[in-house]
Each structure stands twice: as structure tokens, then as C-alpha cells.
C-alpha atoms as a PDB file:
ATOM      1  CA  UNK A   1     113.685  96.762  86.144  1.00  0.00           C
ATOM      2  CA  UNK A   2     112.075  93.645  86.595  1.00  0.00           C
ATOM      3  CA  UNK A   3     112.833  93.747  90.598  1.00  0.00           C
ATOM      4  CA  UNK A   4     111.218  96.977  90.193  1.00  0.00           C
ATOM      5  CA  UNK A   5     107.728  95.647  88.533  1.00  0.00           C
ATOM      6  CA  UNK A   6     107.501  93.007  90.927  1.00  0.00           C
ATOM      7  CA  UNK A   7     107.533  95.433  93.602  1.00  0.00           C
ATOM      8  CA  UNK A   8     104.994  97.442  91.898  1.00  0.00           C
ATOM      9  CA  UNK A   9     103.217  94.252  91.187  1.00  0.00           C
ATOM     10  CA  UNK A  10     102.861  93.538  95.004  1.00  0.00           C
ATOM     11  CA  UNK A  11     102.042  97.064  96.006  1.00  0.00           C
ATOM     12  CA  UNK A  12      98.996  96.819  93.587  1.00  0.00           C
ATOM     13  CA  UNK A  13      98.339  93.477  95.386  1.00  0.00           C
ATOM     14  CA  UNK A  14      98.299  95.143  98.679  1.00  0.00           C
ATOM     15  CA  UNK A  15      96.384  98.242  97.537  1.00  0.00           C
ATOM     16  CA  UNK A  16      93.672  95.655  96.228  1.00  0.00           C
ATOM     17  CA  UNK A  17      93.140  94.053  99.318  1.00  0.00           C
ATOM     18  CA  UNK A  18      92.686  97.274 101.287  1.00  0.00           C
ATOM     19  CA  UNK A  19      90.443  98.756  98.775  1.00  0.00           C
ATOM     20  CA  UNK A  20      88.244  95.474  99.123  1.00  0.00           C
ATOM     21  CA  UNK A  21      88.274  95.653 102.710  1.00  0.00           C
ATOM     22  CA  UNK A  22      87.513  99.835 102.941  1.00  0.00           C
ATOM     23  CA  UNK A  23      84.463  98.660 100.392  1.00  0.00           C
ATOM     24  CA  UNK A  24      83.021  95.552 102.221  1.00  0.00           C
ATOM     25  CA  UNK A  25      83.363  97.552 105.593  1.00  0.00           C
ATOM     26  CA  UNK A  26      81.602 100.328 104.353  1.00  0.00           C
ATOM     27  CA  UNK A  27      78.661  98.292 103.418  1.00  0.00           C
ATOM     28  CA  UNK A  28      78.092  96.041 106.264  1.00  0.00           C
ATOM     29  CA  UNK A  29      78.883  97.386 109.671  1.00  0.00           C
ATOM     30  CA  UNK A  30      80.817  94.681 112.215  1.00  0.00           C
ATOM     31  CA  UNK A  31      80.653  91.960 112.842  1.00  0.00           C
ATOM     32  CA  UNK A  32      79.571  91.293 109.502  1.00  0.00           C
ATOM     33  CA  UNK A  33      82.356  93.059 108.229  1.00  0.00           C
ATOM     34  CA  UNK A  34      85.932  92.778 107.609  1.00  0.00           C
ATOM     35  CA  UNK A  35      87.168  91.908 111.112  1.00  0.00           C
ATOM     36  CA  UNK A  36      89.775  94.535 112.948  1.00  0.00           C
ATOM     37  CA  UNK A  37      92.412  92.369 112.054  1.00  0.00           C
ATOM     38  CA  UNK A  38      91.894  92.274 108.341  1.00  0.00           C
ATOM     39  CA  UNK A  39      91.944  95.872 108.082  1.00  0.00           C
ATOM     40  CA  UNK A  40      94.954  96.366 110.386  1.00  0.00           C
ATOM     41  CA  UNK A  41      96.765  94.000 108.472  1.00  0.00           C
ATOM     42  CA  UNK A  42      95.900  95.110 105.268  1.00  0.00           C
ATOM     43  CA  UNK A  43      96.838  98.637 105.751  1.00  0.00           C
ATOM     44  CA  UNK A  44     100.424  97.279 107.675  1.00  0.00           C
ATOM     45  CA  UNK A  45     100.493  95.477 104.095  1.00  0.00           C
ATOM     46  CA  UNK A  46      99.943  98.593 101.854  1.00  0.00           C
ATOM     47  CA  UNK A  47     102.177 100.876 103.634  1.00  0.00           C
ATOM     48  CA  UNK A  48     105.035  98.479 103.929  1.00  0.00           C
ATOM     49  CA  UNK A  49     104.672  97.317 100.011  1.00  0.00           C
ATOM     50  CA  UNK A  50     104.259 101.432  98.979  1.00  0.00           C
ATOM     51  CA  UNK A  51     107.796 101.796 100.969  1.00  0.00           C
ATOM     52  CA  UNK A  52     109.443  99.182  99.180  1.00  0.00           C
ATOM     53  CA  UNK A  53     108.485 100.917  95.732  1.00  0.00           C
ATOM     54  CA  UNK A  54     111.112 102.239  93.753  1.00  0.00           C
ATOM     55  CA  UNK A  55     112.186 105.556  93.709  1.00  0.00           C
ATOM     56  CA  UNK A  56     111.311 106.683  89.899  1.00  0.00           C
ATOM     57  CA  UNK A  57     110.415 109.381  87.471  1.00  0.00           C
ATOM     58  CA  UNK A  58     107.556 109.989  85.950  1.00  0.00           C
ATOM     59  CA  UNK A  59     107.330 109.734  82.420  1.00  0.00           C
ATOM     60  CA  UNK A  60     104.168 112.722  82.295  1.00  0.00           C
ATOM     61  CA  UNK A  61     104.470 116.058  83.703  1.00  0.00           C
ATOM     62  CA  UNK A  62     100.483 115.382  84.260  1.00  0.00           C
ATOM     63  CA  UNK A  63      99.425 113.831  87.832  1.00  0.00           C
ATOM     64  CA  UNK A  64      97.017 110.714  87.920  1.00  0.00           C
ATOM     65  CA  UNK A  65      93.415 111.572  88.099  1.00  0.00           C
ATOM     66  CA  UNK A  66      91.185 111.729  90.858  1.00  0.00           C
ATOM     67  CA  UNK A  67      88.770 108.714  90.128  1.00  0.00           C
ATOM     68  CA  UNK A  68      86.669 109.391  93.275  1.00  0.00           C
ATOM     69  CA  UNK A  69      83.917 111.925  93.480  1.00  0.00           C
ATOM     70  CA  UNK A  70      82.935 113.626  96.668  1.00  0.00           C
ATOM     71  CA  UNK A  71      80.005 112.283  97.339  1.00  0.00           C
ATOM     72  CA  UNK A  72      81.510 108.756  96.468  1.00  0.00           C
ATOM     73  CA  UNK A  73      84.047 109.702  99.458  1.00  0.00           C
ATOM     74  CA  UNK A  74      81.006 111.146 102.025  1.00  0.00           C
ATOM     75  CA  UNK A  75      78.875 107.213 101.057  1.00  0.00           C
ATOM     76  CA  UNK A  76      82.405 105.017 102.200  1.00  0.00           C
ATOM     77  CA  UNK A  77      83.130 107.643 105.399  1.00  0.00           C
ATOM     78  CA  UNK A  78      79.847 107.305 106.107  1.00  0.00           C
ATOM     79  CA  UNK A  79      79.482 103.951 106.036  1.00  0.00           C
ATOM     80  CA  UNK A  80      82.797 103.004 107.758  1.00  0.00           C
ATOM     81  CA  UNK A  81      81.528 105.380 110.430  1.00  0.00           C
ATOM     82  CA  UNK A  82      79.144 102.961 110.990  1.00  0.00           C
ATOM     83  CA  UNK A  83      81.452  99.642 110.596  1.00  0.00           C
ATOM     84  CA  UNK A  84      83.743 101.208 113.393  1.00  0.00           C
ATOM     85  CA  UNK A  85      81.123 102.326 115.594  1.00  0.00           C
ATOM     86  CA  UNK A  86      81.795 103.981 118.780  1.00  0.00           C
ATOM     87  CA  UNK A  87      85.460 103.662 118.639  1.00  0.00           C
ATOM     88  CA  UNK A  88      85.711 105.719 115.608  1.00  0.00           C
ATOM     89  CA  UNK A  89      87.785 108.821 117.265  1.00  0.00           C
ATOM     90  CA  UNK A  90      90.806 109.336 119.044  1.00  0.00           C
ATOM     91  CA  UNK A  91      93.613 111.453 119.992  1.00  0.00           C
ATOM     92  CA  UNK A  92      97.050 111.512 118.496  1.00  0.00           C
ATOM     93  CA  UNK A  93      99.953 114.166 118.199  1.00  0.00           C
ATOM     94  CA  UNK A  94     101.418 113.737 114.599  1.00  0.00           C
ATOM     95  CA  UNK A  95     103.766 116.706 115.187  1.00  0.00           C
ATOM     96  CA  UNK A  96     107.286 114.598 115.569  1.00  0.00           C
ATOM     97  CA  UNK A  97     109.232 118.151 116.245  1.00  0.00           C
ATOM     98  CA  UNK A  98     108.966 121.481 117.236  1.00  0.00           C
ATOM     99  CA  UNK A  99     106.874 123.747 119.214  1.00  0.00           C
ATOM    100  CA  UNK A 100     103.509 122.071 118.083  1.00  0.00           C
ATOM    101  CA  UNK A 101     104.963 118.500 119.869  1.00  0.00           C
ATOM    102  CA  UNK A 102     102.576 119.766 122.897  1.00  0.00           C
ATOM    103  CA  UNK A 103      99.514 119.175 120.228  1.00  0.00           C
ATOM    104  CA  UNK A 104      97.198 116.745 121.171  1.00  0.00           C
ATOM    105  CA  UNK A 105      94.654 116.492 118.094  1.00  0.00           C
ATOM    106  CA  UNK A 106      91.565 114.176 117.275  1.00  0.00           C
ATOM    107  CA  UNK A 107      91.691 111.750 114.673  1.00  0.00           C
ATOM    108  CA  UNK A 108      88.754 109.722 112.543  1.00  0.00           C
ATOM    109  CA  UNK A 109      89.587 106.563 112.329  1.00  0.00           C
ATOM    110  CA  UNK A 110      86.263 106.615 109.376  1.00  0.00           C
ATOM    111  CA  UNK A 111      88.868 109.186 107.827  1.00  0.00           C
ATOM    112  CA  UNK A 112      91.919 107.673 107.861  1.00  0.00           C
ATOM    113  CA  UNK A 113      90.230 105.059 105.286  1.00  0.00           C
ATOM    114  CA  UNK A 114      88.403 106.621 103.740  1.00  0.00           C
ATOM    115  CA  UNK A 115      91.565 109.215 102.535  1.00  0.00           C
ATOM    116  CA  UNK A 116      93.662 106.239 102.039  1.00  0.00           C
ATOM    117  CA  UNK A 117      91.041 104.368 100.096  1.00  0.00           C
ATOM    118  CA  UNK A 118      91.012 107.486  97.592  1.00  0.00           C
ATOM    119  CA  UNK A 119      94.636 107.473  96.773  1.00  0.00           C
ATOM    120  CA  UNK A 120      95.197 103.938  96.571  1.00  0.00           C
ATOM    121  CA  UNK A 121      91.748 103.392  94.258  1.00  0.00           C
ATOM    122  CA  UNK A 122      92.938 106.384  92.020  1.00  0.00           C
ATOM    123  CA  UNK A 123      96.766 104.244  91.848  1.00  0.00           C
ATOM    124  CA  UNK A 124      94.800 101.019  91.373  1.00  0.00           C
ATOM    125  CA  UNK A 125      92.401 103.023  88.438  1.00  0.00           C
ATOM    126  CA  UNK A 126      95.578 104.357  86.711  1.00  0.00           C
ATOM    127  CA  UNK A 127      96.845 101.115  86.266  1.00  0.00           C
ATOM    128  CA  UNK A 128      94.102  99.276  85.160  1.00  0.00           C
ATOM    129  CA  UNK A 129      93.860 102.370  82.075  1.00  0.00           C
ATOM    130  CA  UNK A 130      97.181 101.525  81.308  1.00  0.00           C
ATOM    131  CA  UNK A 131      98.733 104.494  82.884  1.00  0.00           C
ATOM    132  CA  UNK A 132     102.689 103.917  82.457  1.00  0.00           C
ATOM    133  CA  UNK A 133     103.993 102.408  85.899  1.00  0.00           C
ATOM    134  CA  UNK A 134     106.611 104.776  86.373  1.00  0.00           C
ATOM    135  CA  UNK A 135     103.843 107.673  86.852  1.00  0.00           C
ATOM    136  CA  UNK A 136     101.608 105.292  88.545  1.00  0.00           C
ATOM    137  CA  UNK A 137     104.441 104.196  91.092  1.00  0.00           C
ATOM    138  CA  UNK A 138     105.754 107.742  91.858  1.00  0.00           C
ATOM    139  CA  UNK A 139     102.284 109.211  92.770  1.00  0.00           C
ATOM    140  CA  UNK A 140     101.922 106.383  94.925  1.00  0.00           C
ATOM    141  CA  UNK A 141     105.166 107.469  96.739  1.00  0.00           C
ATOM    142  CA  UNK A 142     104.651 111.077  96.638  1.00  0.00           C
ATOM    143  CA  UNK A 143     100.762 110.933  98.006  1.00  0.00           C
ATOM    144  CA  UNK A 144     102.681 108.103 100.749  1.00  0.00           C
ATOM    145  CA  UNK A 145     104.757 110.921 102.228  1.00  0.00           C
ATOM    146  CA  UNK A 146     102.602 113.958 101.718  1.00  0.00           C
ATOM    147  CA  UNK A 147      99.403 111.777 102.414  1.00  0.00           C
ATOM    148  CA  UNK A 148      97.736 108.557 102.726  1.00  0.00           C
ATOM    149  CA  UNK A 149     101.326 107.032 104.581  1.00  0.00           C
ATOM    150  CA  UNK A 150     100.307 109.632 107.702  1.00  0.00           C
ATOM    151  CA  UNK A 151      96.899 108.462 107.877  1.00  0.00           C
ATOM    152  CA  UNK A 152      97.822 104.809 107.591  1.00  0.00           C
ATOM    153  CA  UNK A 153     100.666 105.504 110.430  1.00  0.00           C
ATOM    154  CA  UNK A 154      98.019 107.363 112.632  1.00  0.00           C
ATOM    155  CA  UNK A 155      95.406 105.242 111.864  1.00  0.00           C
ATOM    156  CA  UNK A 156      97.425 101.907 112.770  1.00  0.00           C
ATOM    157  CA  UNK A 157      98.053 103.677 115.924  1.00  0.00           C
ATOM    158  CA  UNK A 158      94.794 103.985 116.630  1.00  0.00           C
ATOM    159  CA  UNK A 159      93.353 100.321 115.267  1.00  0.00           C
ATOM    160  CA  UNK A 160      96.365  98.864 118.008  1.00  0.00           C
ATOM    161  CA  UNK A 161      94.452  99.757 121.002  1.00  0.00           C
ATOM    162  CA  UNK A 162      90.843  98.232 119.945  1.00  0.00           C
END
């Protein structure tokens, strides 16, 4: 148990320092920003601490509440839009197998953040109202495979080449 808190422990860590990141870059546009650097290592950070959560329970049939409003999400995309700049789109195939393999698709790298900034600042949120870990930890691992893990896989993809 306790190997298990420490791990959730350091994925809140992680979490935290991408959250601060997503928020200082969407308020001052580079260079006065976080540098590409920081943000590529903080989201290597948060993906590889979320995979080295436990695999738990949840205590409450209820899932964690979204803490972000819409037009809280539109200000940070917007802004990180203008913290990435011209380099902001580009083209990935996330289809692994199958027919759709062909796919070429555009990504945001504005929206990558700004969807992974949600879900981790709505696991960050929980915690801090005392939300018991085990629900906490398993939303983080469910929205990591469903979610916010794809975007931070695509969108470390993308940060590699700038």
C-alpha cells in the first residue's frame, strides 16, 4: 500500500508540474514561456509516472468531476495557440492496426495540452478535496488509456521534431 501512495504521490508531482507549465505557457507566449524542453519533459514525466500507477478499484461508483469549464478550456487553447506559434499543427496516423493504418490525420499540438491539462487538473482537484486515492488513481488510469495518454503520445511525437 504504501509503494502504492508513493507512486500516486509522484504522479501528483508530475501532474503539478505539467499543469504549471500548460498555465504559464498559456499566458505568456515563447520565449517568455516555458521553454520546449520543459514541456516535453514534463509531459514524458506525467505519462511515465500515470503508467507506473497501480492498478486499483474505485471505492465510488461516481466518476471525478469535471473541474474545468468550457470556456476555461477555449482561454488555455487559445493561449497556448499563441505560445506554440506557427508550429502548432501537424500530421500523425494514431491508427496502430487495421484498414485505417493508411490515415494520415492533423493534430493540434494547442490541443494535445490543453485536453491533457483538463484531466490531469480535474485528478489534481480531486485530490486536493480529499477525494479517496483509489478513485482518484483509477480515473487517472482509465482517462490515460481512453484519453489524455494518446494525446501526450501524439503530442510528444510532435514536440520531437521542433
Amino acid at each position: 500500500m504504501t509503494d502504492a501512495l508513493a507512486e500516486y504521490r509522484a504522479f501528483l508531482d508530475a501532474a503539478g508540474v505539467l499543469r504549471h507549465n500548460v498555465e504559464v505557457a498559456a499566458r505568456a507566449p515563447r520565449p517568455n514561456g516555458p521553454s520546449m524542453n520543459e514541456v516535453r519533459v514534463a509531459v514524458a514525466d506525467a505519462l511515465s509516472a500515470g503508467w507506473r500507477l497501480p492498478e486499483v478499484e474505485p471505492i465510488s461508483d461516481e466518476p471525478l468531476p469535471s473541474t474545468v469549464s468550457d470556456q476555461e478550456w477555449h482561454r488555455v487553447f487559445a493561449g497556448l495557440c499563441n505560445w506554440i506559434g506557427e508550429s502548432e499543427y501537424y500530421s500523425t496516423n494514431p491508427s496502430l492496426r487495421g484498414e485505417a493504418t493508411q490515415e494520415v490525420m492533423t493534430g493540434s499540438v494547442a490541443d494535445d495540452l490543453a485536453d491533457i491539462w483538463r484531466d490531469l487538473k480535474d485528478a489534481l482537484e480531486a485530490d486536493r478535496q480529499g477525494v479517496a486515492w483509489q478513485d482518484v488513481v483509477w480515473q487517472i488510469r482509465f482517462d490515460l488509456q481512453t484519453h489524455w495518454g494518446k494525446h501526450a503520445v501524439e503530442l510528444l511525437r510532435a514536440l520531437q521534431d521542433l
